[in-house]
N, C-alpha and C. Protein backbone atom coordinates (compact mmCIF):
# COMPACT_ATOMS: atom_id res chain seq x y z
N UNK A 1 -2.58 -4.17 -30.28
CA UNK A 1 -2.24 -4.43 -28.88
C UNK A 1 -2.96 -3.41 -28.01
N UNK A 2 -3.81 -3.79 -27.01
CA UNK A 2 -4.54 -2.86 -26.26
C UNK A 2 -3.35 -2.02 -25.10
N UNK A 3 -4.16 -0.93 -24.64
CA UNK A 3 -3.00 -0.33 -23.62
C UNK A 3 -2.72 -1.07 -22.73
N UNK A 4 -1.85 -0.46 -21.98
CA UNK A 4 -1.38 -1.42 -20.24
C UNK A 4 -2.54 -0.42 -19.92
N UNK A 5 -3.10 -1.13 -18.80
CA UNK A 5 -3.75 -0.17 -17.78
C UNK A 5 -3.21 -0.20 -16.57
N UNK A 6 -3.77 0.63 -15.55
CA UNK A 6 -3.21 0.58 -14.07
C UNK A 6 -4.14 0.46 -13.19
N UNK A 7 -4.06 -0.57 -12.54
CA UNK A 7 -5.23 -1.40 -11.27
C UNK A 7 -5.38 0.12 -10.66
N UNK A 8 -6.60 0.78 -10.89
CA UNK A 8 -7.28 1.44 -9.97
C UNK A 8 -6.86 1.62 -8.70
N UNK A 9 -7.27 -0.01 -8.05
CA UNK A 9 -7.58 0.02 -6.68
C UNK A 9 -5.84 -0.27 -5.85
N UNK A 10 -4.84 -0.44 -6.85
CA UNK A 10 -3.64 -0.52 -6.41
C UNK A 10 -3.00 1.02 -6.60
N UNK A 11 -3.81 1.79 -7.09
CA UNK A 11 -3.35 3.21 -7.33
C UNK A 11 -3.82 3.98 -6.37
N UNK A 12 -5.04 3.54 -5.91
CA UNK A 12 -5.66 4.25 -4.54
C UNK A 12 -4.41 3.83 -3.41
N UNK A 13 -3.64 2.00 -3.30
CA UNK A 13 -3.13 2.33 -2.05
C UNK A 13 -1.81 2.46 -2.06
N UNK A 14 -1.05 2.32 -3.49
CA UNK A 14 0.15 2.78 -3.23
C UNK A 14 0.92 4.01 -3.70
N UNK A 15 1.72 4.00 -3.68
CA UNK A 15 2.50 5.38 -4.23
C UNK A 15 4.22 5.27 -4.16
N UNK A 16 5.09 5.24 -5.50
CA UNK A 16 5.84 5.22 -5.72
C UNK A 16 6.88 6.28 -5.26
N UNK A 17 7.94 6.28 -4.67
CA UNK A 17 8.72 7.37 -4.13
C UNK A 17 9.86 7.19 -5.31
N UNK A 18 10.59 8.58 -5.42
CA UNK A 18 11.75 8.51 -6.28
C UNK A 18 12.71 7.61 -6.04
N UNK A 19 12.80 7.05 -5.09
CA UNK A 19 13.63 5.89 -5.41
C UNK A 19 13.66 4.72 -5.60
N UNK A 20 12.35 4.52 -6.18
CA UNK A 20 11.70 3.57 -6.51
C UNK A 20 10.51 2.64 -5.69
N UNK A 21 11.30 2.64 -4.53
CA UNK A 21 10.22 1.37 -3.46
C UNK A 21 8.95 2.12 -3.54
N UNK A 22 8.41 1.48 -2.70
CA UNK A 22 6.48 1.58 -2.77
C UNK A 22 6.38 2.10 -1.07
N UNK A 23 5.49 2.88 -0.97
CA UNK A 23 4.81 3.08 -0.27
C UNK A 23 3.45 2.73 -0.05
N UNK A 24 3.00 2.32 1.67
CA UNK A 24 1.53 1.92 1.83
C UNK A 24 1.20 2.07 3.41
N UNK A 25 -0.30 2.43 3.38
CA UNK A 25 -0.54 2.47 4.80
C UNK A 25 -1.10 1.18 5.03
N UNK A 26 -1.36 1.36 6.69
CA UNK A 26 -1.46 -0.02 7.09
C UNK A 26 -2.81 -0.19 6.98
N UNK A 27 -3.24 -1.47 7.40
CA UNK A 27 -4.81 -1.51 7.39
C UNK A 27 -5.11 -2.12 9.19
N UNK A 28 -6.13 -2.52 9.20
CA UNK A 28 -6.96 -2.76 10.54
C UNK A 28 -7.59 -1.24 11.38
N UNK A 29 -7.16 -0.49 10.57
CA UNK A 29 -7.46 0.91 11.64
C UNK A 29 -8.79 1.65 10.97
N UNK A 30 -9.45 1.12 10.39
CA UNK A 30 -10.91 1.71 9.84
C UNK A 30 -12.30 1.45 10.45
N UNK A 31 -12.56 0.91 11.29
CA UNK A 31 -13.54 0.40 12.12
C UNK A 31 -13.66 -0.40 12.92
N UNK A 32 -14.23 -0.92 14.54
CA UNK A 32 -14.13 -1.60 15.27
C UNK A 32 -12.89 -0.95 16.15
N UNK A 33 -12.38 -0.25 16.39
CA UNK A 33 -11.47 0.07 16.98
C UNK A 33 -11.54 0.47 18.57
N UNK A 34 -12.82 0.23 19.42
CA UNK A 34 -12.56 -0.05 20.85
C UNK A 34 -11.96 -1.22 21.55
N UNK A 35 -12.04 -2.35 20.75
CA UNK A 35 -12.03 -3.50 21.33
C UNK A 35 -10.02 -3.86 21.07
N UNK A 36 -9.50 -3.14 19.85
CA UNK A 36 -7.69 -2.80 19.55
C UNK A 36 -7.23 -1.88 21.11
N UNK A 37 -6.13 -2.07 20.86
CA UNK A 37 -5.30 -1.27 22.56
C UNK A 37 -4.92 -0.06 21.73
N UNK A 38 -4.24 1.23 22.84
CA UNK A 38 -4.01 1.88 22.00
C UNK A 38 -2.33 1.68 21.49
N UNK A 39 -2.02 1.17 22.45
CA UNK A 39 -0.53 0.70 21.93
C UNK A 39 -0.59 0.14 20.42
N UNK A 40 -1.72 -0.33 20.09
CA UNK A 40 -1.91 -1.54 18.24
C UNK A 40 -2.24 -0.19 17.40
N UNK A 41 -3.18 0.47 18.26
CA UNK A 41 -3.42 1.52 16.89
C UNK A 41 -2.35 2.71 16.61
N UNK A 42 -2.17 2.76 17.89
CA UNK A 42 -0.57 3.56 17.67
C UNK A 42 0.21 3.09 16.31
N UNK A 43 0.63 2.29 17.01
CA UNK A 43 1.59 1.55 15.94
C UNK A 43 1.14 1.34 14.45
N UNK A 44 0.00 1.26 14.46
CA UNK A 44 -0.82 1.47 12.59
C UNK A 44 -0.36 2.25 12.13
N UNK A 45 -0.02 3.98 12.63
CA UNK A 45 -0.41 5.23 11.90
C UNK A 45 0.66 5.04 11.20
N UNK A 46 0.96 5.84 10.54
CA UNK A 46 2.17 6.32 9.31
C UNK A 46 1.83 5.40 8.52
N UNK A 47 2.68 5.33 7.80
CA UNK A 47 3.10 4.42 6.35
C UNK A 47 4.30 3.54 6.37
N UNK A 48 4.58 2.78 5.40
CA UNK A 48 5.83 1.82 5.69
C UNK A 48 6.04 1.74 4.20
N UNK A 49 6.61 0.85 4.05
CA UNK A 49 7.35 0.72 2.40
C UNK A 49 6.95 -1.18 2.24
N UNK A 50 6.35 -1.26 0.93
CA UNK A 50 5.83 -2.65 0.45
C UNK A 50 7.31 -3.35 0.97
N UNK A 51 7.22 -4.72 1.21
CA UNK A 51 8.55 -6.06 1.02
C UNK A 51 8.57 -6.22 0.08
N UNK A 52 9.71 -6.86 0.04
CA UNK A 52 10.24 -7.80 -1.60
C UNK A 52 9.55 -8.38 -2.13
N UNK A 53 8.91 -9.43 -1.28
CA UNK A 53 8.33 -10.43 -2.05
C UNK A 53 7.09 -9.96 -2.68
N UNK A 54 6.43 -9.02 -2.29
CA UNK A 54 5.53 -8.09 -2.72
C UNK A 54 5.48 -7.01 -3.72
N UNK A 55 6.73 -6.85 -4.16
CA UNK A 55 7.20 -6.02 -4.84
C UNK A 55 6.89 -6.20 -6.36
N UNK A 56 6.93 -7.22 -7.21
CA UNK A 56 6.59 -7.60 -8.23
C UNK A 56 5.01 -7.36 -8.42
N UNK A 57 4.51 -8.35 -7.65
CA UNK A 57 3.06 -7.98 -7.93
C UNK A 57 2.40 -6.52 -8.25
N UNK A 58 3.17 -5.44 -7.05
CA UNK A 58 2.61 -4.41 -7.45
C UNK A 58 3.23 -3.73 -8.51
N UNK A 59 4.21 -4.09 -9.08
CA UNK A 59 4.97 -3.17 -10.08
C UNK A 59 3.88 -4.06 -11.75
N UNK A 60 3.39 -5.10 -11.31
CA UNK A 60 2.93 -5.60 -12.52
C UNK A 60 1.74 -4.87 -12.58
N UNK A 61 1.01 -4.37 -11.22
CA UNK A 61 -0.46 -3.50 -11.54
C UNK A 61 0.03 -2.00 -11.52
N UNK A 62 0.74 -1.57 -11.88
CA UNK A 62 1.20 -0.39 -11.62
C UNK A 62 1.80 -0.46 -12.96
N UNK A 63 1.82 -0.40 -13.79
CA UNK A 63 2.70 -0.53 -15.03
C UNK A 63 3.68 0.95 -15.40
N UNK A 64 2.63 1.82 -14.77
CA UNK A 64 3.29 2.83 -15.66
C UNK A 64 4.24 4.15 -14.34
N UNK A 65 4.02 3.47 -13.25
CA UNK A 65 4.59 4.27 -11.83
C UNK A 65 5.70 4.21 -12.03
């Protein structure tokens, strides 16, 4: 039986907190950003926590978080 591995590129964007949920930043804020208000990019910064329905998927590329 080969190992589990862990999606790379799902390891670059999330990150597991001790209580389990997921953490992730937002996207749209990497380029093109004169033509966004600043009220939209405001609202990008920080981080938020993955949804439910989303939740599986990443726990299946994440095997070992």
């Amino acid at each position: 039986m080969p190992k589990m591995k862990t999606k790379s590129g799902a390891a670059k964007r999330f990150r597991v907190r001790g209580s389990g949920s997921v953490k992730r930043g937002h996207s749209h804020l990497r380029h093109i950003l004169t033509k966004k208000s600043t009220k939209r990019k405001r609202q990008l910064r920080g981080i938020t926590a993955v949804g439910p329905t989303d939740m599986g998927r990443i726990r299946a590329m994440m095997p070992h978080a």
